[in-house]
Protein backbone atom coordinates (compact mmCIF):
# COMPACT_ATOMS: atom_id res chain seq x y z
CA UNK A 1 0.00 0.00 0.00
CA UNK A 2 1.49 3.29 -0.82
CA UNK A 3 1.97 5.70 1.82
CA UNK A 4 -0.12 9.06 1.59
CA UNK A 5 1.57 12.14 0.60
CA UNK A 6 0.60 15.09 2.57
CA UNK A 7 1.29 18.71 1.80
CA UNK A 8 0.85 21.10 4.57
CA UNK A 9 0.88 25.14 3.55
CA UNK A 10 1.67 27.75 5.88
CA UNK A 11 -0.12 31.51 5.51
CA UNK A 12 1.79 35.08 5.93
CA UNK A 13 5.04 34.88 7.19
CA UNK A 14 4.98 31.09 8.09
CA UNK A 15 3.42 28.81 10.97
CA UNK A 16 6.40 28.68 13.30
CA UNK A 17 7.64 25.49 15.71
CA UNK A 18 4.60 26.27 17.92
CA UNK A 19 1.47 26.23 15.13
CA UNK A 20 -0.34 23.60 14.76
CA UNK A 21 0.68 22.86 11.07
CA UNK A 22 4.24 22.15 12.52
CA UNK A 23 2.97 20.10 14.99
CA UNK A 24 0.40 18.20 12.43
CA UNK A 25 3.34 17.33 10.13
CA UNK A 26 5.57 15.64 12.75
CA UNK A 27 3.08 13.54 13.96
CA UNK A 28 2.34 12.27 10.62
CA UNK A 29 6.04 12.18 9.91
CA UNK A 30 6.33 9.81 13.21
CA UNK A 31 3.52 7.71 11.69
CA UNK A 32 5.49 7.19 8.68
CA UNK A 33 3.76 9.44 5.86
CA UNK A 34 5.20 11.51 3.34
CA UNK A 35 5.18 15.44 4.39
CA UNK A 36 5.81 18.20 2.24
CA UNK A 37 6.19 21.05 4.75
CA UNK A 38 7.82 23.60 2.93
CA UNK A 39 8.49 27.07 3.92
CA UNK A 40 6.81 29.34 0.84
CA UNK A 41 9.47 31.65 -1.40
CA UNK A 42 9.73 35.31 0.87
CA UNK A 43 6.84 34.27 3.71
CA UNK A 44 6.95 38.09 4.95
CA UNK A 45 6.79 39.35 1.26
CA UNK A 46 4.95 36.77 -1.00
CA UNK A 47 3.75 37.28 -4.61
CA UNK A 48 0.99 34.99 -5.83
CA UNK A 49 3.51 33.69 -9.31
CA UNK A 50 6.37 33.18 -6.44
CA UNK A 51 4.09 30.81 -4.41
CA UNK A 52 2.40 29.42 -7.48
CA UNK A 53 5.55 27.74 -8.77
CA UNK A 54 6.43 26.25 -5.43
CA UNK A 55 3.18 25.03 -5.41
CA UNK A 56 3.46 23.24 -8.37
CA UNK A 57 6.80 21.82 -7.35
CA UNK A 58 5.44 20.28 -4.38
CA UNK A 59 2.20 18.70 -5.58
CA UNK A 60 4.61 17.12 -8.68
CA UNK A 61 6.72 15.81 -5.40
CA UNK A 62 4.05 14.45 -4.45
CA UNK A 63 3.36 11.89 -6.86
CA UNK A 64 3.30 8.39 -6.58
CA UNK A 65 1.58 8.89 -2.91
CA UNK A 66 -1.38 6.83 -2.01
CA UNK A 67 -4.13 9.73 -0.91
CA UNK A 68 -2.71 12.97 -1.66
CA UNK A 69 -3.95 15.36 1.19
CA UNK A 70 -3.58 19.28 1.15
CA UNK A 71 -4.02 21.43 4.05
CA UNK A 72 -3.67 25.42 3.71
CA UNK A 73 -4.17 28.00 6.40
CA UNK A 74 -4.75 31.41 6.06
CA UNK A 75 -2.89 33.25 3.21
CA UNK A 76 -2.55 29.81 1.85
CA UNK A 77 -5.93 29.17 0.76
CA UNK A 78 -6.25 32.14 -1.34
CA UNK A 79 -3.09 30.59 -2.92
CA UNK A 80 -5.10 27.10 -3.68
CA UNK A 81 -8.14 29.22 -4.74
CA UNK A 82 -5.52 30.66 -7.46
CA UNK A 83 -4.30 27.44 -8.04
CA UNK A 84 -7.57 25.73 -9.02
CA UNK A 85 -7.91 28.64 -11.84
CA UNK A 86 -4.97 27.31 -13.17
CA UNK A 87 -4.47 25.18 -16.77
CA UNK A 88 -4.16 21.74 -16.38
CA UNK A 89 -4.47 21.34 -12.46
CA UNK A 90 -4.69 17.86 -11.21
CA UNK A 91 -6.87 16.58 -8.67
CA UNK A 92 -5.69 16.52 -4.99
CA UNK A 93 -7.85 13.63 -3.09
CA UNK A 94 -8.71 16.38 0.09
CA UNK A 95 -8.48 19.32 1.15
CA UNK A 96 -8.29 21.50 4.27
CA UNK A 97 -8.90 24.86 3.70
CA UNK A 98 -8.76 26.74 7.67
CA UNK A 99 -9.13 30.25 8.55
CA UNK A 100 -8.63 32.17 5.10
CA UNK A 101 -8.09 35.84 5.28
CA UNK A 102 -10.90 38.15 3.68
CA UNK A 103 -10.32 41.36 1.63
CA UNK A 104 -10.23 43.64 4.81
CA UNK A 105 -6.83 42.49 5.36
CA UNK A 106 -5.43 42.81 2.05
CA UNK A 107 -2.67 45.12 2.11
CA UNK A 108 0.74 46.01 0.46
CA UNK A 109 2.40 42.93 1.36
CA UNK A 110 0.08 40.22 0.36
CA UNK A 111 -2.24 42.56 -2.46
CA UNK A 112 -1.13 39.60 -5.81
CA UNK A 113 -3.33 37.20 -3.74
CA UNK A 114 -6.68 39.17 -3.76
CA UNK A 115 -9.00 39.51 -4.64
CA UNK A 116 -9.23 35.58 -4.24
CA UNK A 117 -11.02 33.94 -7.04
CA UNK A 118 -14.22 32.02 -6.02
CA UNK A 119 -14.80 29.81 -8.93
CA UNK A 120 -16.99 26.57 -7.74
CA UNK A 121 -16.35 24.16 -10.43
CA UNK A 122 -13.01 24.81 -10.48
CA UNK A 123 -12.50 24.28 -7.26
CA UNK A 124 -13.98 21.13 -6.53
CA UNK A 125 -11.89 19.93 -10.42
CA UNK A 126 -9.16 20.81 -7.68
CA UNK A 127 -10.17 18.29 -5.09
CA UNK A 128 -12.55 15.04 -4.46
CA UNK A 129 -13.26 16.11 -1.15
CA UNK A 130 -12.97 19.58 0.46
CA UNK A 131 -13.68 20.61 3.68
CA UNK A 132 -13.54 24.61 5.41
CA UNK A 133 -12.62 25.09 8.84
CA UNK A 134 -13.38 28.81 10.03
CA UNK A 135 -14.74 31.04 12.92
CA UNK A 136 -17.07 33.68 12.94
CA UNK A 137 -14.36 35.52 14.96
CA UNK A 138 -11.54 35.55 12.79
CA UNK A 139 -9.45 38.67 13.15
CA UNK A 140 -7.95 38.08 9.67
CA UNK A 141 -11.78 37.74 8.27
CA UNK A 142 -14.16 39.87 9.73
CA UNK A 143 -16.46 39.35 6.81
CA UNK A 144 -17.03 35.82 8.04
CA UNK A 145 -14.83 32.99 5.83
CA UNK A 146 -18.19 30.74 5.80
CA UNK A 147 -20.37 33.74 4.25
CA UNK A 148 -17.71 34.91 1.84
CA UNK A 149 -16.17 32.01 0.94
CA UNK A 150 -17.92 28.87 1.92
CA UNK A 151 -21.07 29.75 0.17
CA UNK A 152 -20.04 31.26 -2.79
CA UNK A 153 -17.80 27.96 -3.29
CA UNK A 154 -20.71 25.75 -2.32
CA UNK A 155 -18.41 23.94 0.06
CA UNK A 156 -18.48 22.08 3.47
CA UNK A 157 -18.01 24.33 5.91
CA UNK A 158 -16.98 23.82 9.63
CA UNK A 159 -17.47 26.72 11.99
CA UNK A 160 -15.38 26.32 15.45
CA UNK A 161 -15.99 28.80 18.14
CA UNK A 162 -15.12 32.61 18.42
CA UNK A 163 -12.41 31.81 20.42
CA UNK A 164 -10.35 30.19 18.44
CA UNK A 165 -9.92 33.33 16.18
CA UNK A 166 -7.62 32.45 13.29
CA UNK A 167 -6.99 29.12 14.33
CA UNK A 168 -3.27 29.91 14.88
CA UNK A 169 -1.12 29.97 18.05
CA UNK A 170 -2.04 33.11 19.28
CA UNK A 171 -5.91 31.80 19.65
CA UNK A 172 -4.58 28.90 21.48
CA UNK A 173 -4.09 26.58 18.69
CA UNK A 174 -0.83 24.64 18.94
CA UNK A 175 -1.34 20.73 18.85
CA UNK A 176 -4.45 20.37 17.24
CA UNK A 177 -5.76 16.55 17.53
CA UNK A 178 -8.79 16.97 15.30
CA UNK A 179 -6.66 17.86 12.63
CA UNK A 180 -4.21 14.93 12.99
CA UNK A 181 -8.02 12.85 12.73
CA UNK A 182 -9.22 14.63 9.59
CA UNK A 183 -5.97 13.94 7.76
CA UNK A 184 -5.86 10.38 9.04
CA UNK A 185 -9.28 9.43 8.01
């Protein structure tokens, strides 16, 4: 049985050793997956073609896996939503999409990934199964991910409490068991 590949996608300026995405991928290193992890091209300055490519890269690394899993938080969701418009994208089996940013916080730094296209059939070409995880609380989002995104894209759509904000450390979101389970289902 082939082992699953997993490719794990860190937002603005990266997760750090205390998010949960760094936690997620050792524990499914320990388990004996394939990880991509990789730390995006200028995390404190991205462009949208930068992180495109190495995109790319790492889903072609990725072949040969058993279930190929994606899981993007924040700045990179709007990345995957770019992706999806793409020529020639392959199919991913799932994807995590958690706490994307909404166009309030678009701003010099980050301004070639919005606005972020919401194209439903292209999406879902993108992915067998997708899945967003969001709050209603989200500093990052104060238009609400699951009104702006989630029902445009006609997509699942998981809200966890206000408190955990932007689902990063700051809200209290280091290990993360539930998404070790998602990813291991």
């Amino acid at each position: 049985v082939p082992v699953n590949g997993f490719l794990v996608l860190h937002g603005w300026c990266g997760s750090g050793p205390d998010h949960w995405q760094t936690w997620l991928a050792e524990r499914l290193r320990e388990r004996g997956e394939r990880v991509r992890y990789p730390l995006l091209p200028d995390p404190e300055s991205p462009t949208l073609a930068g992180w495109l490519t190495a995109l790319r890269a790492e889903l072609d690394a990725l072949k040969g896996a058993g279930e190929r899993v994606v899981v993007c938080h924040s700045l990179a969701v709007l990345l995957w939503l770019h992706h999806a418009q793409q020529p020639g994208v392959g199919t991913v089996d799932r994807l995590l999409l958690v706490a994307p940013p909404g166009p309030s916080a678009n701003n010099p730094q980050v301004e070639s990934f919005f606005p972020a296209p919401l194209d439903p059939r292209a999406l879902k070409h993108s992915a067998r199964e997708i899945l967003l995880v969001c709050t209603d609380a989200d500093p990052y989002c104060p238009e609400r991910a699951a009104l702006i995104y989630g029902a445009p894209l006609g997509i699942e759509t998981q809200l966890l409490p206000p408190a955990a904000g932007h689902i990063n450390v700051a809200a209290g979101h280091g290990p993360w068991p539930w998404v070790e389970q998602w990813c291991r289902k």
